[in-house]
Protein backbone atom coordinates (compact mmCIF):
# COMPACT_ATOMS: atom_id res chain seq x y z
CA UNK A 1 -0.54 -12.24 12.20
CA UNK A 2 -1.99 -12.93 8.60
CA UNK A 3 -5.20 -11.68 9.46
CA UNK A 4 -3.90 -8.57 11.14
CA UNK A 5 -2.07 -7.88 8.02
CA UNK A 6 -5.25 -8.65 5.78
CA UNK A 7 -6.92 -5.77 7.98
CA UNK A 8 -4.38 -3.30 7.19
CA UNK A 9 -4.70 -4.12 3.32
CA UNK A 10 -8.63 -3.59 3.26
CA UNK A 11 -7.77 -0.40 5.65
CA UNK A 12 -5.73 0.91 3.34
CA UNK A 13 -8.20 -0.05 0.35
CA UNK A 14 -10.54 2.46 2.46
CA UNK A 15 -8.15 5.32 3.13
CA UNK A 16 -7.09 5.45 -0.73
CA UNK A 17 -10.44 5.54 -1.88
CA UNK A 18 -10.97 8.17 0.32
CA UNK A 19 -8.14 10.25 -0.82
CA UNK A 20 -9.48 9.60 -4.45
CA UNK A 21 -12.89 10.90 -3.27
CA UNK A 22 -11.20 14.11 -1.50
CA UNK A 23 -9.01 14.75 -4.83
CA UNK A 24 -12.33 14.75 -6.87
CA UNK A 25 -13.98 16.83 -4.33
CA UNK A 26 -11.02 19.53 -4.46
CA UNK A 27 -10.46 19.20 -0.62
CA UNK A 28 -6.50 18.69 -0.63
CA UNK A 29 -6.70 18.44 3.14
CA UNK A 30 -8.39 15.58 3.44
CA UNK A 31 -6.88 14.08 0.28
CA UNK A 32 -3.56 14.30 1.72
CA UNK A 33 -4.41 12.83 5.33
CA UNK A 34 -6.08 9.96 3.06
CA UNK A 35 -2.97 9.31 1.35
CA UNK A 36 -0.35 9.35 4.68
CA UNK A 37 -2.63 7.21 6.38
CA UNK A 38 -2.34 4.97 3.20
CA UNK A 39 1.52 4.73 3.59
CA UNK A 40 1.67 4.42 6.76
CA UNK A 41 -0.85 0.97 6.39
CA UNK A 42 1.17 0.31 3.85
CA UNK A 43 4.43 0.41 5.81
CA UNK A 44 3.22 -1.07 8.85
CA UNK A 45 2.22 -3.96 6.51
CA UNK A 46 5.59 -4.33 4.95
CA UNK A 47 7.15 -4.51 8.23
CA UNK A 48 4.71 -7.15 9.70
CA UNK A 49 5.51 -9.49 6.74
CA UNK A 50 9.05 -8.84 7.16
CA UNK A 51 8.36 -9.64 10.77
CA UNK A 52 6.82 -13.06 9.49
CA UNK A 53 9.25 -13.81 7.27
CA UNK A 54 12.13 -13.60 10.35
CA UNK A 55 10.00 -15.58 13.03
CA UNK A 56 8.67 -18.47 10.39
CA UNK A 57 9.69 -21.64 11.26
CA UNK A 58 10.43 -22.95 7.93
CA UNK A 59 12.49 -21.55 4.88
CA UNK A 60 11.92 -21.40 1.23
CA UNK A 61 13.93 -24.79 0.80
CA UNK A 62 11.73 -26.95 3.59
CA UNK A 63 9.83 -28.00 0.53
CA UNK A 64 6.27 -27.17 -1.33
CA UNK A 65 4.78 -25.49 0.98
CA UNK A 66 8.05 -23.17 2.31
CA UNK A 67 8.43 -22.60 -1.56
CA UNK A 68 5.26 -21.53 -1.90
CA UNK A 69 4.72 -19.20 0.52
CA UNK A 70 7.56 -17.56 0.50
CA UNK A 71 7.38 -17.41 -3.37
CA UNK A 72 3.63 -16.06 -3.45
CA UNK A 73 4.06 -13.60 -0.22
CA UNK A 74 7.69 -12.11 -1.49
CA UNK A 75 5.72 -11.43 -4.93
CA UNK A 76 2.99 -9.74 -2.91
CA UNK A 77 5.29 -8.18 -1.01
CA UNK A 78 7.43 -6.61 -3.75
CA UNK A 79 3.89 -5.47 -5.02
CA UNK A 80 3.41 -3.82 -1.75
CA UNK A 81 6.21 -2.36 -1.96
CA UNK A 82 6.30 -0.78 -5.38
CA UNK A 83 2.70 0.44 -4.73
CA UNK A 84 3.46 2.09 -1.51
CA UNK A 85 6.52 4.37 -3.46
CA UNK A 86 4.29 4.69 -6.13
CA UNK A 87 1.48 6.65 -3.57
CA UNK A 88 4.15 7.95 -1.57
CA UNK A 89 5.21 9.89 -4.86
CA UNK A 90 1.67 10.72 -5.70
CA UNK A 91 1.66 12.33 -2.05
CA UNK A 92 4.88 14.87 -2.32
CA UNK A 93 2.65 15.43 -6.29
CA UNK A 94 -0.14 15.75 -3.90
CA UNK A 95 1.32 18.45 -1.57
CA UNK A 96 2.45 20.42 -4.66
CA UNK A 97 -0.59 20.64 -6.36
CA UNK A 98 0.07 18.64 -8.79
CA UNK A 99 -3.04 17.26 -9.03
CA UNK A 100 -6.53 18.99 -9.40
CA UNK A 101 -10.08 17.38 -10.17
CA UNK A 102 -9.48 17.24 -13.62
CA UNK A 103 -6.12 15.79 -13.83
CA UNK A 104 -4.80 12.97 -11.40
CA UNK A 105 -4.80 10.01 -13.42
CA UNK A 106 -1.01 9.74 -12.04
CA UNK A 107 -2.95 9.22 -8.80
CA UNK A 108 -5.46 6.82 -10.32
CA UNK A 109 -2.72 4.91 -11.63
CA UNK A 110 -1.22 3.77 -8.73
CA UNK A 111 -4.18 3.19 -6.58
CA UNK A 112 -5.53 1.27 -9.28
CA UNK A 113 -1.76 -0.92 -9.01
């Protein structure tokens, strides 16, 4: 499971790079199947830790180690999380055309998160 969910993290590293590379190409088509793919990685991520996190065979109190996974995965998580709204905002922008070529640092700003 870990290293199916490390493959959807450096998939989605790919498809948001790619919608950053349509958006400064001016091809909102491509920018905005980019960014859903994103989200949907994203999601399908945040479900597959959730997934972990109800199967584990340990909790957060079965000492160091359940601390620390649980501590350092719900952080990531929660980072997951805030990034995916953050893009999934930067879509609807997206579909509006609120960004062009010259301005979509909103964009930039949460990829880069």
């Amino acid at each position: 499971m870990p290293l199916l969910n490390t493959l959807l993290l450096l998939c989605s590293g790919a498809t948001v790079t790619y919608a950053h590379h349509a958006i400064t190409a001016g091809n909102k088509i491509e920018a905005v199947f980019g960014l859903i793919l994103t989200v949907v990685l994203a999601c399908l991520f945040t479900t597959l830790q959730g997934f972990e996190y109800v199967t584990a065979g340990f909790t957060i109190s079965d000492g160091m180690f359940g601390s620390t996974f649980y501590m350092a995965t719900g952080f990531h998580g929660f980072h997951v999380l805030v990034g995916t709204i953050f893009l999934f905002v930067c879509l609807i922008r997206l579909t509006r055309d609120q960004f062009s070529i010259q301005h979509h640092f909103g964009f930039e700003a949460a990829a880069f998160y």
